[in-house]
Protein backbone atom coordinates (compact mmCIF):
# COMPACT_ATOMS: atom_id res chain seq x y z
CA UNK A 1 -28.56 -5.51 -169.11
CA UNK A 2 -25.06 -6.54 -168.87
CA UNK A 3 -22.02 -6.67 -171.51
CA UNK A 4 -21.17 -10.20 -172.12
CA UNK A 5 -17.75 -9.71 -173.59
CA UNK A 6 -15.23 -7.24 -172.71
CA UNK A 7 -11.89 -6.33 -174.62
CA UNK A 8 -9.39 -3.84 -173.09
CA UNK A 9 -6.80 -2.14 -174.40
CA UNK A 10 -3.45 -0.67 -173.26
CA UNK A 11 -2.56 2.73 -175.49
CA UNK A 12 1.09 3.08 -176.01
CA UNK A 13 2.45 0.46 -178.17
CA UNK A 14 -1.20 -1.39 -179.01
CA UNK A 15 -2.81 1.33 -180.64
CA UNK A 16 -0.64 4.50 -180.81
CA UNK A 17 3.08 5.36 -180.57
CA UNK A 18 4.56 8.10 -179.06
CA UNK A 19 8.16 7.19 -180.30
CA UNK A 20 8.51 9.57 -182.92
CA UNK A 21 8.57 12.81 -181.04
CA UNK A 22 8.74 11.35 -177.61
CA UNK A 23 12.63 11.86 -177.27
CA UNK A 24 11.94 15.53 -177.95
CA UNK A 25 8.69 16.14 -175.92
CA UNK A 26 10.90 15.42 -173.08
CA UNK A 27 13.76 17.95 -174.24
CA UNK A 28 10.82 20.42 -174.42
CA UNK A 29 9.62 19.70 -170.95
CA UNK A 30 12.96 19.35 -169.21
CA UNK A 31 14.11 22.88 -170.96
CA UNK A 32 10.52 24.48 -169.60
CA UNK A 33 11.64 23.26 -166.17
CA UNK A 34 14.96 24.13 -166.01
CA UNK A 35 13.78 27.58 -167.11
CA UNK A 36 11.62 28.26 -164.13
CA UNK A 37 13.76 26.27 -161.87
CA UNK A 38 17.56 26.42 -163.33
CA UNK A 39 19.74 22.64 -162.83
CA UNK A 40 16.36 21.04 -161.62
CA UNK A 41 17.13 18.40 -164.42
CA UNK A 42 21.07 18.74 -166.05
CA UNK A 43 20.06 15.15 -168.15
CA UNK A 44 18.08 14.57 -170.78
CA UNK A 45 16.92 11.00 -171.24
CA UNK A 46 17.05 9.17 -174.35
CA UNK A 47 13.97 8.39 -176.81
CA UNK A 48 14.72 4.52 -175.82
CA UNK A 49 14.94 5.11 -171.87
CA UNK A 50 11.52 6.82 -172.49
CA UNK A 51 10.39 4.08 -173.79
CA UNK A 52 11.82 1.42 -171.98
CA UNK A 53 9.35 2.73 -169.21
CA UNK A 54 6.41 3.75 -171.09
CA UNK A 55 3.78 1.73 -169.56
CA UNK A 56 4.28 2.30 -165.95
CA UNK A 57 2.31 5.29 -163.77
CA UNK A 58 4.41 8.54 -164.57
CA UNK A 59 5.70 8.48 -161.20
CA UNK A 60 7.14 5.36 -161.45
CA UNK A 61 8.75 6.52 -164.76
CA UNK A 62 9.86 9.93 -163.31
CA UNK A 63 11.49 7.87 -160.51
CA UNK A 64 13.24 5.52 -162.06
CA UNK A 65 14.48 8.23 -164.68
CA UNK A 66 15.31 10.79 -162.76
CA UNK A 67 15.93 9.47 -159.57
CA UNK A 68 18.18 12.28 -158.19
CA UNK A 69 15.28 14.89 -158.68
CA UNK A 70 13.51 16.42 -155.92
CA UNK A 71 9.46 16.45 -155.08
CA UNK A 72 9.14 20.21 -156.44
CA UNK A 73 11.15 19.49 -159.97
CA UNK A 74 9.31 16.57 -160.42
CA UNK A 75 5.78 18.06 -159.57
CA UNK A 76 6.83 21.26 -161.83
CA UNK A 77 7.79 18.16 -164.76
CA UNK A 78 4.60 16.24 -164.50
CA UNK A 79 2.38 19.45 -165.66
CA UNK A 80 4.98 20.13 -168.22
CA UNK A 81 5.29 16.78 -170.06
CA UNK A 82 1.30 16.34 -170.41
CA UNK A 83 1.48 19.21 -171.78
CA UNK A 84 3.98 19.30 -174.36
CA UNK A 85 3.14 15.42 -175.01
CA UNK A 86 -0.87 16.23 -175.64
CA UNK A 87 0.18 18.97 -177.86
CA UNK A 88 2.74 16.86 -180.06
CA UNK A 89 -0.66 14.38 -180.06
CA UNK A 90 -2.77 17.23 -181.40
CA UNK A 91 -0.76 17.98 -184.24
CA UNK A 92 -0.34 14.19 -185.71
CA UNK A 93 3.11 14.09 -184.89
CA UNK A 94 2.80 10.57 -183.10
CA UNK A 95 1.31 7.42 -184.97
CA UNK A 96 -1.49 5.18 -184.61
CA UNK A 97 -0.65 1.67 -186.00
CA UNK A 98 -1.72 0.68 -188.91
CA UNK A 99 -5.18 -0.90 -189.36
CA UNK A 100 -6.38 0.26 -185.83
CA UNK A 101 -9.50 2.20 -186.79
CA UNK A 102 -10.92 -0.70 -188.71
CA UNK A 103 -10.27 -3.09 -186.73
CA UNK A 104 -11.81 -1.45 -183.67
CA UNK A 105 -14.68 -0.46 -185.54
CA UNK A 106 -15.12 -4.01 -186.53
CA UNK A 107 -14.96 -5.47 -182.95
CA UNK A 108 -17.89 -2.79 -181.69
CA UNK A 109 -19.83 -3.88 -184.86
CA UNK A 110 -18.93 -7.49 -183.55
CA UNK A 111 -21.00 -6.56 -180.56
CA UNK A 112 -17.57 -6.44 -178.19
CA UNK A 113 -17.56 -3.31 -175.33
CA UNK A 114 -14.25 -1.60 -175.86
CA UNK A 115 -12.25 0.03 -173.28
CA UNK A 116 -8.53 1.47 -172.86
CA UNK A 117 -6.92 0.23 -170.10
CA UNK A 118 -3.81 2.84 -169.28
CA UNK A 119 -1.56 4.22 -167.05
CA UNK A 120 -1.67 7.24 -168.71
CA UNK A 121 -3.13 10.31 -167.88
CA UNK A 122 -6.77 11.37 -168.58
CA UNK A 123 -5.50 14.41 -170.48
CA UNK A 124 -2.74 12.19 -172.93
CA UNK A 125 -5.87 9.49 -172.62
CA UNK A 126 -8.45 11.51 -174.39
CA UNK A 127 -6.55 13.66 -176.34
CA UNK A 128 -5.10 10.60 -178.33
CA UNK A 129 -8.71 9.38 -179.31
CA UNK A 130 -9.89 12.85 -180.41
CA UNK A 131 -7.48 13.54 -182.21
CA UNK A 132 -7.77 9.91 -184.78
CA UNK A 133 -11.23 10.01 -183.90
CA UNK A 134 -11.62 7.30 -182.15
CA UNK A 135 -13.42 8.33 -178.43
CA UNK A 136 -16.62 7.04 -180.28
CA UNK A 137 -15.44 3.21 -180.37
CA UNK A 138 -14.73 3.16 -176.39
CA UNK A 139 -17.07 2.80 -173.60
CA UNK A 140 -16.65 5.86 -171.26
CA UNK A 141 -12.90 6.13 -170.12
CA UNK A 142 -11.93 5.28 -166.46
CA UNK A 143 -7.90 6.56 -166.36
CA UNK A 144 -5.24 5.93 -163.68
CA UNK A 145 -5.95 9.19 -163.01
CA UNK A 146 -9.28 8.51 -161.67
CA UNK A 147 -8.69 4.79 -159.55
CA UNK A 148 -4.69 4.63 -159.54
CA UNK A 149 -3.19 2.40 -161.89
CA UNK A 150 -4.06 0.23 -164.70
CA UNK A 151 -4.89 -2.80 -162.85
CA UNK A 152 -7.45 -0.91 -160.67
CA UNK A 153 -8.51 1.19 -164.53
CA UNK A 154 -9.10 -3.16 -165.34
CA UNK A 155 -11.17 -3.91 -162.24
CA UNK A 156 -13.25 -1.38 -162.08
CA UNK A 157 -13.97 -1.44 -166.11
CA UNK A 158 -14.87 -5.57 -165.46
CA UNK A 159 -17.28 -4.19 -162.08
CA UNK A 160 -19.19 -1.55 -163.99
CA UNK A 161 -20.00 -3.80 -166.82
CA UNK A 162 -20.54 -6.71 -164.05
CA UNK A 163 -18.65 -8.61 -166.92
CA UNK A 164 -17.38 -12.11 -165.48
CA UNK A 165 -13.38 -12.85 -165.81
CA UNK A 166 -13.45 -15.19 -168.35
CA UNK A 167 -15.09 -12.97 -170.87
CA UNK A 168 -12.55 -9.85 -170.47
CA UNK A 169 -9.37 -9.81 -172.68
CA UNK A 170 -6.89 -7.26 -171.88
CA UNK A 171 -4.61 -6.52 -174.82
CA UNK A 172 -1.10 -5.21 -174.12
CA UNK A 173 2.81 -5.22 -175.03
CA UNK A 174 4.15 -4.81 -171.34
CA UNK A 175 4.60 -6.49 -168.72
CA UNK A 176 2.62 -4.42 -166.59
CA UNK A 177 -0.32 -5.02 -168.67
CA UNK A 178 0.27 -9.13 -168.44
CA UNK A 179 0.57 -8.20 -164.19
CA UNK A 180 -3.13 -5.90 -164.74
CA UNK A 181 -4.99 -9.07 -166.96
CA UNK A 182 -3.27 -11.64 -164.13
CA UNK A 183 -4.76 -9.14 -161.06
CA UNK A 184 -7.89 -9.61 -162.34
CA UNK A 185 -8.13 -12.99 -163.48
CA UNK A 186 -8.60 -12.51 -167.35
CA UNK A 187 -6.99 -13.70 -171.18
CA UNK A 188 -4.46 -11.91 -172.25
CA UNK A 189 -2.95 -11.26 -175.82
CA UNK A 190 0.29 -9.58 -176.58
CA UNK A 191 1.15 -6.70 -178.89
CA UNK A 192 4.70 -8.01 -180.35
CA UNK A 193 5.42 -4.96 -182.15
CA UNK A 194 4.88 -2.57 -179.36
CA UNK A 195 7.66 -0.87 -177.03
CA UNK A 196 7.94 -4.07 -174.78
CA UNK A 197 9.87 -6.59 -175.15
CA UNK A 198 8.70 -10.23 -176.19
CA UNK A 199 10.15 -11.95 -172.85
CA UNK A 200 7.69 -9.74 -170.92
CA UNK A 201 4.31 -11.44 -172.56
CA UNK A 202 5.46 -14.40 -174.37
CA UNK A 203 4.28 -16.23 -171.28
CA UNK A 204 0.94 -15.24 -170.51
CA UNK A 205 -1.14 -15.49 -173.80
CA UNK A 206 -1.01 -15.70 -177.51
CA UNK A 207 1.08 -13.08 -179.63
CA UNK A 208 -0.05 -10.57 -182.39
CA UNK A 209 2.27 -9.07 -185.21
CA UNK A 210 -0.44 -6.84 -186.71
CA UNK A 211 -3.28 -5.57 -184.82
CA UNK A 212 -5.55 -6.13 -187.73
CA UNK A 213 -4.95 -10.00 -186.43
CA UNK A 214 -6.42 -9.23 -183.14
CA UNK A 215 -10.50 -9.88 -184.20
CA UNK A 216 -9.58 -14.20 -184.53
CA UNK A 217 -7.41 -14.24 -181.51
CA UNK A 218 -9.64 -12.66 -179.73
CA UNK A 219 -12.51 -14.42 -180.63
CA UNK A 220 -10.43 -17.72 -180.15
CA UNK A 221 -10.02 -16.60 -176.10
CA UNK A 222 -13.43 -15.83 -176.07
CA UNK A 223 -14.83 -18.92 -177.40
């Protein structure tokens, strides 16, 4: 038996934000780094530059950050972000927005198969639903990890299902989530108080302020 209806979610800036320790996750990681390997990384980013590129794979963000940094800095960086970032997750020092757990709970009750549609990692991934509890709600995770990037994460969610197009709705507040939901061919709906910016979704489907608003839109695109 096949899922008739589909909704897919990007994780930073739909349901959970990073922002508040973000700026200082990346401190963390950069002084590990430097430790181990001393001048690998002499700058430390801002909490907004972060953010200005959360939503792409980390290498693109490691490239376009730190684009004087060699292959073995970055490498050693990579391990050492997911792992200060997953344990800033773990202790509640991020936030998940407000009304997210109800409102997911109230799409699956709806009868809608749930999925999160990321670049990030299967580690950061899973240890954000754990930790607010909310691994239940989602089918079982395929990460960029796994197929590449969240386009592919998109396809291959929409081929396992055998769900058609037309009944998939990826939500999202970047543009690379509007270039994922184009890829494959399905609505789209836009997170307006994510880390994005409005000019990168305004275009491609209706907006949200709240995600509790997301269960009429969605059934609107779905109709």
């Amino acid at each position: 038996m096949t899922t008739s209806r589909l909704v897919a979610f990007d994780l930073d800036g739909v349901l959970y934000s990073s922002e508040p320790f973000l700026g200082e996750a990346y401190r963390e990681a950069i002084a590990n780094v430097n430790a181990k390997r001393p001048g690998s990384f002499p700058r430390v980013p801002s909490t907004r530059e972060v953010l200005d590129h959360v939503g792409w794979p980390i290498p693109v963000i490691f490239a376009r950050v730190f684009p004087d940094a060699d292959e073995a800095a970055m490498q050693l960086l990579h391990g050492e972000t997911l792992a200060v970032i997953c344990g800033h997750v773990a202790r509640g020092d991020g936030l998940l927005y407000p009304g997210v757990a109800e409102t997911l709970a109230a799409l699956r009750a709806d009868g809608l198969s749930l999925a999160v549609a990321s670049n990030g990692r299967t580690a950061y991934v899973e240890t954000v639903l754990s930790t607010y509890r909310l691994d239940e709600l989602f089918i079982p995770r395929i990460t960029a990890d796994m197929v590449g990037d969240k386009t592919s994460v998109l396809r291959f969610y929409r081929y396992r299902l055998a769900v058609p197009p037309e009944r998939v709705v990826m939500v999202g507040d970047r543009a690379s989530d509007v270039e994922a939901a184009q890829a494959v061919g399905c609505h789209f709906i836009g997170c307006d108080y994510g880390h994005g910016y409005r000019h990168e979704i305004e275009h491609a489907g209706p907006l949200v302020n709240r995600f509790a608003d997301l269960p009429d839109v969605i059934d609107a695109v779905l109709r």
